[in-house]
Protein backbone atom coordinates (compact mmCIF):
# COMPACT_ATOMS: atom_id res chain seq x y z
CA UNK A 1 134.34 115.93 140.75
CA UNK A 2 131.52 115.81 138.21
CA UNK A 3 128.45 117.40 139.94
CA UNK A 4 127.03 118.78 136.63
CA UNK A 5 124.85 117.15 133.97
CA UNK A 6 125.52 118.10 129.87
CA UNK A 7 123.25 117.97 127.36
CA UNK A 8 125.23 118.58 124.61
CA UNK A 9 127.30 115.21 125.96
CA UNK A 10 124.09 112.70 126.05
CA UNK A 11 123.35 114.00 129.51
CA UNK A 12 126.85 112.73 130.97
CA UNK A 13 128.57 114.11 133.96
CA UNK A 14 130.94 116.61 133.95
CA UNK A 15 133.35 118.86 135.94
CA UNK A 16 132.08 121.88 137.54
CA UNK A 17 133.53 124.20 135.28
CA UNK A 18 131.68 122.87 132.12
CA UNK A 19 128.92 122.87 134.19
CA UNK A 20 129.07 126.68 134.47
CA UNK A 21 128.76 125.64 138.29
CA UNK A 22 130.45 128.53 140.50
CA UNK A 23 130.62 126.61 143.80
CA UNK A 24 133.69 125.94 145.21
CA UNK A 25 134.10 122.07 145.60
CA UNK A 26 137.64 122.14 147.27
CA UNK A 27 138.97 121.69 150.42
CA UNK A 28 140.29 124.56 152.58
CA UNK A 29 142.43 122.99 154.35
CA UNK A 30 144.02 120.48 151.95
CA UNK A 31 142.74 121.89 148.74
CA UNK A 32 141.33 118.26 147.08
CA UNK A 33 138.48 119.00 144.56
CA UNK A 34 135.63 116.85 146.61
CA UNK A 35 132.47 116.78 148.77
CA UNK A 36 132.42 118.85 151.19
CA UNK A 37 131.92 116.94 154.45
CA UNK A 38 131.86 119.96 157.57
CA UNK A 39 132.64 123.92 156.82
CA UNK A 40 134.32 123.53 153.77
CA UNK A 41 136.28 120.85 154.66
CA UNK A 42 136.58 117.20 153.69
CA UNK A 43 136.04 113.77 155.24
CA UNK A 44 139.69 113.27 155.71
CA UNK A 45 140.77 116.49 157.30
CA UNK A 46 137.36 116.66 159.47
CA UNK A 47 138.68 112.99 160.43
CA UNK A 48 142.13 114.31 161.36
CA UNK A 49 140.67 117.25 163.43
CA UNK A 50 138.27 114.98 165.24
CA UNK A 51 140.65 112.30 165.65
CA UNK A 52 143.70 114.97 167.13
CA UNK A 53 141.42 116.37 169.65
CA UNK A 54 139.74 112.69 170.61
CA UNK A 55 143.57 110.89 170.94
CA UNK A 56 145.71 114.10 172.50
CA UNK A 57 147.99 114.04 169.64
CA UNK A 58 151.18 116.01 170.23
CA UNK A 59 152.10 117.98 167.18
CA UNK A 60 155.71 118.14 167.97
CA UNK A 61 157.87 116.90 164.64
CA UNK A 62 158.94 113.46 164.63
CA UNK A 63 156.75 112.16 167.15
CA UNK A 64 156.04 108.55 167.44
CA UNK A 65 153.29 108.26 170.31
CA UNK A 66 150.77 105.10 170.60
CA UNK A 67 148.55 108.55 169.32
CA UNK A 68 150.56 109.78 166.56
CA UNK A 69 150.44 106.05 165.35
CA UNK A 70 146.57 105.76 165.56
CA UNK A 71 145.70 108.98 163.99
CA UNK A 72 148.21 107.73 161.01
CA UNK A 73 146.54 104.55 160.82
CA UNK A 74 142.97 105.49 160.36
CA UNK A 75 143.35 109.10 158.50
CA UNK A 76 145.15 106.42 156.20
CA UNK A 77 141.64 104.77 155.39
CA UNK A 78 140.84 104.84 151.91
CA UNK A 79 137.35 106.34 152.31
CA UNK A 80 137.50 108.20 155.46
CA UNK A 81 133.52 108.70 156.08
CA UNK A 82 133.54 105.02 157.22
CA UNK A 83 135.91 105.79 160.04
CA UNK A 84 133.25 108.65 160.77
CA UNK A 85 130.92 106.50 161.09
CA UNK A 86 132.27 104.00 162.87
CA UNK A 87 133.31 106.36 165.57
CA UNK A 88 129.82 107.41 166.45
CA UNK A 89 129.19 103.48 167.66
CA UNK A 90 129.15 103.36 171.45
CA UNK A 91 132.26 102.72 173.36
CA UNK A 92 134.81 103.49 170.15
CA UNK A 93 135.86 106.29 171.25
CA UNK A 94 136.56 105.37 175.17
CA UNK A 95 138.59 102.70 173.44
CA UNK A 96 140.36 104.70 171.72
CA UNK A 97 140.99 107.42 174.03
CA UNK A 98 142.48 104.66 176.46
CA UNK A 99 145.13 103.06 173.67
CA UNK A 100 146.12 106.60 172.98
CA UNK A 101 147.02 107.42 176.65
CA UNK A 102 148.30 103.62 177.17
CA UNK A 103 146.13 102.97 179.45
CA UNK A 104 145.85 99.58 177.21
CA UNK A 105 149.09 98.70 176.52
CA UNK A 106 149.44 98.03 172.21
CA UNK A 107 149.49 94.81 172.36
CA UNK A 108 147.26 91.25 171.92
CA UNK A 109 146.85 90.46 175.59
CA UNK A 110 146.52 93.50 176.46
CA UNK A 111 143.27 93.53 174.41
CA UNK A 112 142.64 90.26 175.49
CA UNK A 113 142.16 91.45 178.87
CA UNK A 114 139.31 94.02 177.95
CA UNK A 115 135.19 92.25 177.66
CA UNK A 116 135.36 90.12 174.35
CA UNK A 117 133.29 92.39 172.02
CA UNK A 118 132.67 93.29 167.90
CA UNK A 119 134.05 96.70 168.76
CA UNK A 120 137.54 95.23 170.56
CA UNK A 121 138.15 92.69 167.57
CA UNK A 122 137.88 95.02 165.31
CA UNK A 123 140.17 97.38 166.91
CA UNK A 124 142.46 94.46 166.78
CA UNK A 125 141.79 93.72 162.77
CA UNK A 126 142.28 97.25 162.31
CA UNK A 127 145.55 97.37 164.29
CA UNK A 128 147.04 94.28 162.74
CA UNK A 129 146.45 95.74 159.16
CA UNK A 130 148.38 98.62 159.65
CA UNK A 131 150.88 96.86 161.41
CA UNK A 132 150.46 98.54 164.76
CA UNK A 133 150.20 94.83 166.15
CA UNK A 134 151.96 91.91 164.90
CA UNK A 135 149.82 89.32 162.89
CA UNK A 136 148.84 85.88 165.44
CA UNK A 137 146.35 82.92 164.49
CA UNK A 138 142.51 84.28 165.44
CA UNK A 139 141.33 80.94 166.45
CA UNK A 140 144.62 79.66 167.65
CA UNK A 141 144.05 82.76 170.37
CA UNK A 142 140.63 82.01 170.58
CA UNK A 143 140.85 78.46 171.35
CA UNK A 144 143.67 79.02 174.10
CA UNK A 145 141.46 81.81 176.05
CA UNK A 146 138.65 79.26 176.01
CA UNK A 147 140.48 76.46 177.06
CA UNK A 148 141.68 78.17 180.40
CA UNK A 149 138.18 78.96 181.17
CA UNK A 150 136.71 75.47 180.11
CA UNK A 151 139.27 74.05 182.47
CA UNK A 152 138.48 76.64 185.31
CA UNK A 153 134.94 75.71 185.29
CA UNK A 154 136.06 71.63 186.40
CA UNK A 155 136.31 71.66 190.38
CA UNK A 156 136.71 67.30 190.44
CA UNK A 157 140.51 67.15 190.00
CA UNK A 158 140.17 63.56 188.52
CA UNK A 159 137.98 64.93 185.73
CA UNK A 160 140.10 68.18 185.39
CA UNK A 161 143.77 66.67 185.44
CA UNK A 162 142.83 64.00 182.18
CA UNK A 163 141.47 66.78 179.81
CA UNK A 164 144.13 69.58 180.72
CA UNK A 165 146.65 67.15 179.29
CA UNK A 166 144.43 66.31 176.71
CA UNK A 167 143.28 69.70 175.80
CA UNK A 168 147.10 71.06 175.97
CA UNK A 169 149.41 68.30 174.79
CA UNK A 170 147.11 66.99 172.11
CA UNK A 171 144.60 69.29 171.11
CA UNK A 172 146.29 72.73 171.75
CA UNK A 173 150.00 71.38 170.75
CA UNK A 174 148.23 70.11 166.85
CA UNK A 175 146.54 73.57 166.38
CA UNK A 176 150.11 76.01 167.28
CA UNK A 177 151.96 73.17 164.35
CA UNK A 178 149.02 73.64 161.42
CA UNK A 179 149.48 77.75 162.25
CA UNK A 180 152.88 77.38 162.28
CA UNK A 181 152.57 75.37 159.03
CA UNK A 182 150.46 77.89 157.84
CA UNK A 183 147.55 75.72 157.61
CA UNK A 184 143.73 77.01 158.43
CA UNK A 185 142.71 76.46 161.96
CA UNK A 186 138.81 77.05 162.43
CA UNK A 187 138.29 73.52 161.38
CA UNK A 188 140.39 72.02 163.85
CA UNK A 189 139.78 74.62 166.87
CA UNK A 190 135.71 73.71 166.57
CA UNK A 191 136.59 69.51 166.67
CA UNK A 192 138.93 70.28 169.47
CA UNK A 193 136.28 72.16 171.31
CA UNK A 194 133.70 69.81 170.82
CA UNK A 195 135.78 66.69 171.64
CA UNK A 196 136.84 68.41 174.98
CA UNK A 197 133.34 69.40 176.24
CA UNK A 198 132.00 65.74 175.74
CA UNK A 199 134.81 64.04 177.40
CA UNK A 200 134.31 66.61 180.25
CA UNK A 201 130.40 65.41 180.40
CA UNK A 202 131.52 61.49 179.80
CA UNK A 203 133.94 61.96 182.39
CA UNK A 204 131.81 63.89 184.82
CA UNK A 205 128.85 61.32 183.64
CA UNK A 206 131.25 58.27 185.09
CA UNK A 207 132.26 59.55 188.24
CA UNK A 208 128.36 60.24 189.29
CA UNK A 209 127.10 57.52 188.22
CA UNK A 210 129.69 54.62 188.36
CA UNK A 211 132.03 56.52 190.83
CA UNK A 212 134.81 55.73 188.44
CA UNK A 213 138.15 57.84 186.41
CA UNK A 214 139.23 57.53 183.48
CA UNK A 215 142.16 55.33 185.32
CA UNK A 216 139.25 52.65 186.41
CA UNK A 217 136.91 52.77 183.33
CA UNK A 218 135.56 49.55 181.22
CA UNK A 219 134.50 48.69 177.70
CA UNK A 220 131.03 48.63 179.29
CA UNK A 221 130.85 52.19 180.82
CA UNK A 222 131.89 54.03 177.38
CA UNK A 223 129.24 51.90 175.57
CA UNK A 224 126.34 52.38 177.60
CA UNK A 225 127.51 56.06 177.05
CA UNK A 226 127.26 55.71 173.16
CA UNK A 227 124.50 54.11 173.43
CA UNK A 228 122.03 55.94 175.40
CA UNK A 229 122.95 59.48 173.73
CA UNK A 230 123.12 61.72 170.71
CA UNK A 231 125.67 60.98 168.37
CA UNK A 232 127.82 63.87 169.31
CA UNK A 233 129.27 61.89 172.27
CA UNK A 234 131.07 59.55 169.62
CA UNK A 235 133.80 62.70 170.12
CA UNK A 236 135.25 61.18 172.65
CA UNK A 237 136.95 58.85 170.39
CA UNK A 238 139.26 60.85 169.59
CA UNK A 239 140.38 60.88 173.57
CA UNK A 240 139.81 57.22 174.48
CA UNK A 241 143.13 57.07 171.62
CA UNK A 242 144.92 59.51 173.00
CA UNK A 243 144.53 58.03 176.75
CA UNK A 244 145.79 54.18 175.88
CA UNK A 245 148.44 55.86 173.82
CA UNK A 246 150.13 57.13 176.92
CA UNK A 247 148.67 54.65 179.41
CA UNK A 248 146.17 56.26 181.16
CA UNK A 249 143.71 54.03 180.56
CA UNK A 250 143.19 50.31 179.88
CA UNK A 251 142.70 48.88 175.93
CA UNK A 252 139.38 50.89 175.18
CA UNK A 253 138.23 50.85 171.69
CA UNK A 254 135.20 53.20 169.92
CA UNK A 255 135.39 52.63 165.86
CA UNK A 256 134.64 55.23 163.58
CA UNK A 257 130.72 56.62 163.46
CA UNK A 258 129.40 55.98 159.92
CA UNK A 259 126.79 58.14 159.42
CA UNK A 260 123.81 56.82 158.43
CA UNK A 261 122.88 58.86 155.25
CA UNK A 262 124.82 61.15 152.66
CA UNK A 263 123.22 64.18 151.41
CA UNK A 264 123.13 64.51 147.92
CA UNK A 265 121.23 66.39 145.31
CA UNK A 266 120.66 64.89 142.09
CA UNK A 267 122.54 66.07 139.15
CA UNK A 268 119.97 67.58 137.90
CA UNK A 269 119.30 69.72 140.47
CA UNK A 270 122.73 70.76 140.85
CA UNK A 271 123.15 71.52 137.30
CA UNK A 272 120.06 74.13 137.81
CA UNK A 273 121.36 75.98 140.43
CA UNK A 274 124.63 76.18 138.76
CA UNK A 275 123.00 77.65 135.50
CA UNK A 276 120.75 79.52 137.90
CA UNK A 277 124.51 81.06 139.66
CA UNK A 278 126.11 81.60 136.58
CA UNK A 279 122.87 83.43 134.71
CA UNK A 280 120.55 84.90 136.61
CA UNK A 281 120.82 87.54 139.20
CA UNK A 282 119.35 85.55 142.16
CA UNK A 283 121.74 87.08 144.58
CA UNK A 284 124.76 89.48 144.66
CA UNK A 285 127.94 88.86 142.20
CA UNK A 286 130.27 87.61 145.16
CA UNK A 287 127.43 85.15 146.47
CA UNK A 288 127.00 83.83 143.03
CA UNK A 289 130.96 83.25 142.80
CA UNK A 290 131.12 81.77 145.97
CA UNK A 291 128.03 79.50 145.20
CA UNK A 292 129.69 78.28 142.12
CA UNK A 293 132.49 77.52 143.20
CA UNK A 294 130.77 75.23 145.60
CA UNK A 295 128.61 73.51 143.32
CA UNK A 296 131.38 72.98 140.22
CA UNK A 297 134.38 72.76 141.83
CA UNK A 298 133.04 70.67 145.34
CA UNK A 299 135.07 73.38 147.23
CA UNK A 300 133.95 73.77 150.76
CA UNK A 301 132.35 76.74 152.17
CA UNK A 302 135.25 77.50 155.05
CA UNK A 303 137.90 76.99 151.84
CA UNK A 304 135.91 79.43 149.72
CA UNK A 305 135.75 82.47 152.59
CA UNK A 306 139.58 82.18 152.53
CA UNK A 307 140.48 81.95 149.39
CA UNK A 308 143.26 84.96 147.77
CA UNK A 309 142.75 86.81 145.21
CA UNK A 310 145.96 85.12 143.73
CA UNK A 311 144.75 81.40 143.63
CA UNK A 312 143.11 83.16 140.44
CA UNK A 313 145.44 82.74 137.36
CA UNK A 314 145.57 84.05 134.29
CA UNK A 315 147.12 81.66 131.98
CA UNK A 316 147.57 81.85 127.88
CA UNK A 317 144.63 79.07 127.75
CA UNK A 318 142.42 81.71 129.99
CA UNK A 319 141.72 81.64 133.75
CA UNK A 320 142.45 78.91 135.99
CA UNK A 321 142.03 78.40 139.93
CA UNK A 322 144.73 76.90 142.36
CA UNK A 323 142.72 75.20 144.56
CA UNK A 324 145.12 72.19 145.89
CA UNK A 325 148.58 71.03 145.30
CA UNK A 326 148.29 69.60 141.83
CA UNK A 327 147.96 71.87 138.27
CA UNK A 328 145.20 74.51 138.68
CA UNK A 329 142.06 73.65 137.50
CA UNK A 330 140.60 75.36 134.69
CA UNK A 331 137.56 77.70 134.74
CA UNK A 332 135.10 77.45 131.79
CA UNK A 333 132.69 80.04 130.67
CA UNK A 334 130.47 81.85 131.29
CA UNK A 335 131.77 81.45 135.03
CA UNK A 336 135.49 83.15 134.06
CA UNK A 337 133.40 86.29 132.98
CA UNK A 338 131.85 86.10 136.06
CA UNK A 339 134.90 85.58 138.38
CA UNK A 340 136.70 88.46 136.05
CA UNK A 341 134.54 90.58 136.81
CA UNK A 342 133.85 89.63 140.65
CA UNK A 343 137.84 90.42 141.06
CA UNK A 344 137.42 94.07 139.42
CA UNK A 345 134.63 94.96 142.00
CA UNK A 346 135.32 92.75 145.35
CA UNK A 347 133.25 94.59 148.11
CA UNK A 348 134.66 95.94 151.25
CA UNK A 349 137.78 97.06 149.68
CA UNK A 350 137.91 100.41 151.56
CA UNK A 351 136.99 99.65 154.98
CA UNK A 352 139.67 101.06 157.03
CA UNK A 353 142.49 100.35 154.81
CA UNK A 354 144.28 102.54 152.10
CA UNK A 355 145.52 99.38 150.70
CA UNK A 356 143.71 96.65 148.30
CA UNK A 357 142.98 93.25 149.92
CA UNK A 358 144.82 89.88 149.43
CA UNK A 359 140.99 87.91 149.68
CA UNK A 360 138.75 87.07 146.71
CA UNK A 361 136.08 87.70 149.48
CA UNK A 362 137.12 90.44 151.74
CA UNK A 363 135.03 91.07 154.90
CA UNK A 364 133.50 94.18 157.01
CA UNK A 365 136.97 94.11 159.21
CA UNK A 366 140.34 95.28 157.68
CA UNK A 367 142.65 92.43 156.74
CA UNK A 368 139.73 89.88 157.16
CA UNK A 369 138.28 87.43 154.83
CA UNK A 370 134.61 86.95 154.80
CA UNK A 371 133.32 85.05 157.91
CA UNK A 372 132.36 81.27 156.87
CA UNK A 373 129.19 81.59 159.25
CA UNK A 374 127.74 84.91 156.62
CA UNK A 375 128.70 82.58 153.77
CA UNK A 376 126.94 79.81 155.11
CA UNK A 377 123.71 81.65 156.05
CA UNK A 378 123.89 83.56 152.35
CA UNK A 379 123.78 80.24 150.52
CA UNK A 380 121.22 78.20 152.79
CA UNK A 381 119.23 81.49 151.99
CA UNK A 382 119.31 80.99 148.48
CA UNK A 383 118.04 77.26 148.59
CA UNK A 384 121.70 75.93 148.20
CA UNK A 385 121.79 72.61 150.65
CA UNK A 386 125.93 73.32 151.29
CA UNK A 387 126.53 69.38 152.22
CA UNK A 388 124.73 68.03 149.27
CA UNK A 389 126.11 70.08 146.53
CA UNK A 390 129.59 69.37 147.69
CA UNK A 391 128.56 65.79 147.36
CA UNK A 392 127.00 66.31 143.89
CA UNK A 393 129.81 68.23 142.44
CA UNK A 394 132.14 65.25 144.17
CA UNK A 395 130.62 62.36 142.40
CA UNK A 396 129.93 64.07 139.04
CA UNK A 397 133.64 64.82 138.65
CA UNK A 398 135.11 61.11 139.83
CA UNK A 399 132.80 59.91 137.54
CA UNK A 400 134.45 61.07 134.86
CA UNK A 401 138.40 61.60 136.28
CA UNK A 402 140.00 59.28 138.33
CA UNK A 403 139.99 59.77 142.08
CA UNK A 404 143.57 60.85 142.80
CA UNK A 405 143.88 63.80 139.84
CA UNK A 406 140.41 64.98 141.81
CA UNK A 407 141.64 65.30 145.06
CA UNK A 408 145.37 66.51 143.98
CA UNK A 409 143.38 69.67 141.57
CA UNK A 410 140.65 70.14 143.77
CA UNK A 411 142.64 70.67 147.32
CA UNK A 412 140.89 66.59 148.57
CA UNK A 413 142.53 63.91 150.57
CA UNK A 414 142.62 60.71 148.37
CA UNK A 415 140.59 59.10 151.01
CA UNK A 416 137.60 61.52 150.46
CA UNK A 417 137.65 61.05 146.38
CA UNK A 418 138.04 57.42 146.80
CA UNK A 419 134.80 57.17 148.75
CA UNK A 420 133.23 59.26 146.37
CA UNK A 421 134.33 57.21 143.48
CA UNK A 422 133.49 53.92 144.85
CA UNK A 423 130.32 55.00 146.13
CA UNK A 424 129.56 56.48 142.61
CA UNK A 425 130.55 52.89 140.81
CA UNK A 426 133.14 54.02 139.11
CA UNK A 427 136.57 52.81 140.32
CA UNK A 428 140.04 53.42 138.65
CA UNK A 429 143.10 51.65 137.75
CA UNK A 430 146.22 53.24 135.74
CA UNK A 431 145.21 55.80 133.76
CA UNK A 432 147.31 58.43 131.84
CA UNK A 433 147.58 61.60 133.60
CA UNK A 434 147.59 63.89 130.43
CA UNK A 435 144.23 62.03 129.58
CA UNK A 436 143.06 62.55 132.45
CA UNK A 437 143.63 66.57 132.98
CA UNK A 438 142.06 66.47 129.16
CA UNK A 439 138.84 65.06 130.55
CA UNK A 440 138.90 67.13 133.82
CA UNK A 441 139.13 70.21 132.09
CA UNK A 442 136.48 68.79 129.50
CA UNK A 443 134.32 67.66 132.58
CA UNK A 444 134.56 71.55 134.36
CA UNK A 445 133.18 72.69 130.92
CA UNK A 446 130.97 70.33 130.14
CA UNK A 447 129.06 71.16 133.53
CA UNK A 448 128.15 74.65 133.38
């Protein structure tokens, strides 16, 4: 510790005993030279007292209660006063009282079973980081628990029967391959959801009013339902293929939706808010990472919450990201100083975890990325418009690169940088590749 100020040192801290400071900063019980948190004691051991009496431990050597586990688990926490504090939140403590007794069984479901609250999924980030429950897919889970009780709320069998097979051997069946595959699932789980609760209302919407299934519906019912509606009911597309795939219904067609405008800022309002990200201090370090990353590098905002601290790579030629499945892409300055020194001093590295995090953005709950929803909000705060950026930074860079070395660096389909090219004017034939990663990384550069 360095309570003490020195004059003879520019006014620096220093130790107690330079300080000519008598006090006696360690602990009693372990001996550790730090604050003092109750009677002479630190965080950590006032932690383990409260936490043996609270969880019933059993001191007897070698134990390996659902207690003993717990108490090892968050003692464990890198700064302990945060577990203090989060025990004083109502209903913690019951919680934890009734895993320690096994009156909750250790295990998903059985958490599963208990009122979906903040305070049970973060018992369940904080058990999966330390291992005391095996990792599983978040929205994977999610999207199962609210598919049973989307499907328990239809009573008409001919409505219910269509989507349960739709929900489960379509929907449900292409979410558990991508998290097998490894692949993120949010993005998927929130189409799926939305695609089943408008077929549910189209369906629902032709029995009342033309007393027909899915079996007996025309062309004409499923365009008088486009037609007289928002656009959100062109989700039931995406069923209407699934259903003359395996015969359910007869030949009915719904093309694409084109949407009727693209947002997009001009360049030269995306160029300010990069320099704006990248030089003045209009919002915390991570925000202005994540920001900047959006507007140079077109990543999206549900890519950027999950990105690892290792898609960062130091390289002889400096720092470069890994952001798809082609070479990584380079990162110019002044933004490498910034990411350099975003990775030395990511928040939320302590919070219940005596271990570092994998995330360039960790979030409040151990083992958890950032939420995309915070990242959103942050950005729209800051006058970023998220859609029309990633456009901007889109066009700007297959302007200058062709399409495919855009989508391979930058993590795109080549669908989405062909649109972008052709839209922007600017199509491509053959073109070197090593001329092209010259002008990419020129491009990057060129932009801040």
């Amino acid at each position: 510790m360095l309570p003490g100020r020195s004059a003879a040192h520019g006014d620096q801290p220093v130790c107690a005993d330079c300080a000519g400071i008598t006090q006696n900063y360690h602990c009693s019980r372990c001996g550790t030279e730090t604050e003092h948190y109750r009677q002479n004691t630190c965080a950590r051991c006032s932690l383990r007292d409260d936490l043996t009496v609270l969880l019933r431990v059993d001191d007897a050597p070698g134990s390996e209660t659902t207690a003993t586990k717990l108490l090892g688990a968050l003692c464990g926490a890198q700064r302990p006063e945060s577990i203090l504090t989060w025990l004083r939140k109502t209903g913690v403590r019951d919680l934890l009282q009734r895993l320690a007794t096994d009156e909750i069984p250790l295990s998903h479901e059985a958490l599963d079973m208990e009122p979906n609250s903040l305070r049970v999924e973060h018992m369940r980030s904080l058990l999966t980081h330390h291992k005391l429950l095996p990792d599983r897919d978040h929205y994977l889970a999610l999207f199962q628990r609210w598919l049973t009780s989307k499907l328990d709320d239809v009573d008409d069998a001919d409505i219910g029967r269509p989507v349960e097979s739709f929900g489960r051997w379509h929907h449900l069946r292409r979410i558990r391959s991508l998290s097998t595959d490894g692949k993120p699932t949010r993005g998927p789980v929130h189409s799926a959801k939305q695609e089943i609760t408008e077929t549910i209302k189209f369906l629902t919407w032709l029995k009342l009013t033309h007393g027909r299934t899915v079996a007996t519906c025309v062309q004409a019912d499923v365009d008088t339902w486009l037609a007289d509606g928002p656009t959100t009911r062109h989700a039931i597309r995406t069923f209407f293929v699934w259903a003359v795939k395996n015969r359910i219904c007869t030949n009915i067609t719904i093309g694409f939706r084109q949407a009727k405008t693209v947002p997009l800022l001009t360049q030269g309002q995306r160029l300010a808010m990069l320099k704006a990200c990248l030089t003045d201090n209009i919002d915390t370090l991570p925000y202005r990472v994540a920001a900047t990353l959006l507007l140079l590098y077109a990543q999206p905002v549900v890519k950027i919450a999950a990105m690892k601290s290792t898609d960062v790579i130091l390289t002889p030629d400096g720092l470069r990201l890994s952001l798809g499945e082609g070479d990584p892409a380079p990162v110019p300055e002044p933004f490498a100083s910034l990411l350099t020194e975003h990775l030395a001093a990511r928040p939320n590295m302590r919070t219940g975890s005596s271990s570092g995090s994998e995330w360039l953005f960790p979030g409040y709950r151990p083992g958890q990325h950032i939420h995309p929803n915070t990242l959103m909000e942050r950005l729209r705060e800051v006058g970023i418009e998220l859609l029309g950026a990633r456009n901007a930074s889109l066009r700007a860079l297959v302007k200058e690169v062709p399409a495919p070395l855009v989508a391979e660096m930058l993590g795109y389909s080549y669908q989405v940088t062909q649109k972008h090219a052709t839209a922007a004017a600017e199509p491509w034939s053959r073109y070197p590749r090593i001329q092209a990663t010259r002008i990419m990384t020129d491009t990057i550069g060129i932009d801040r």
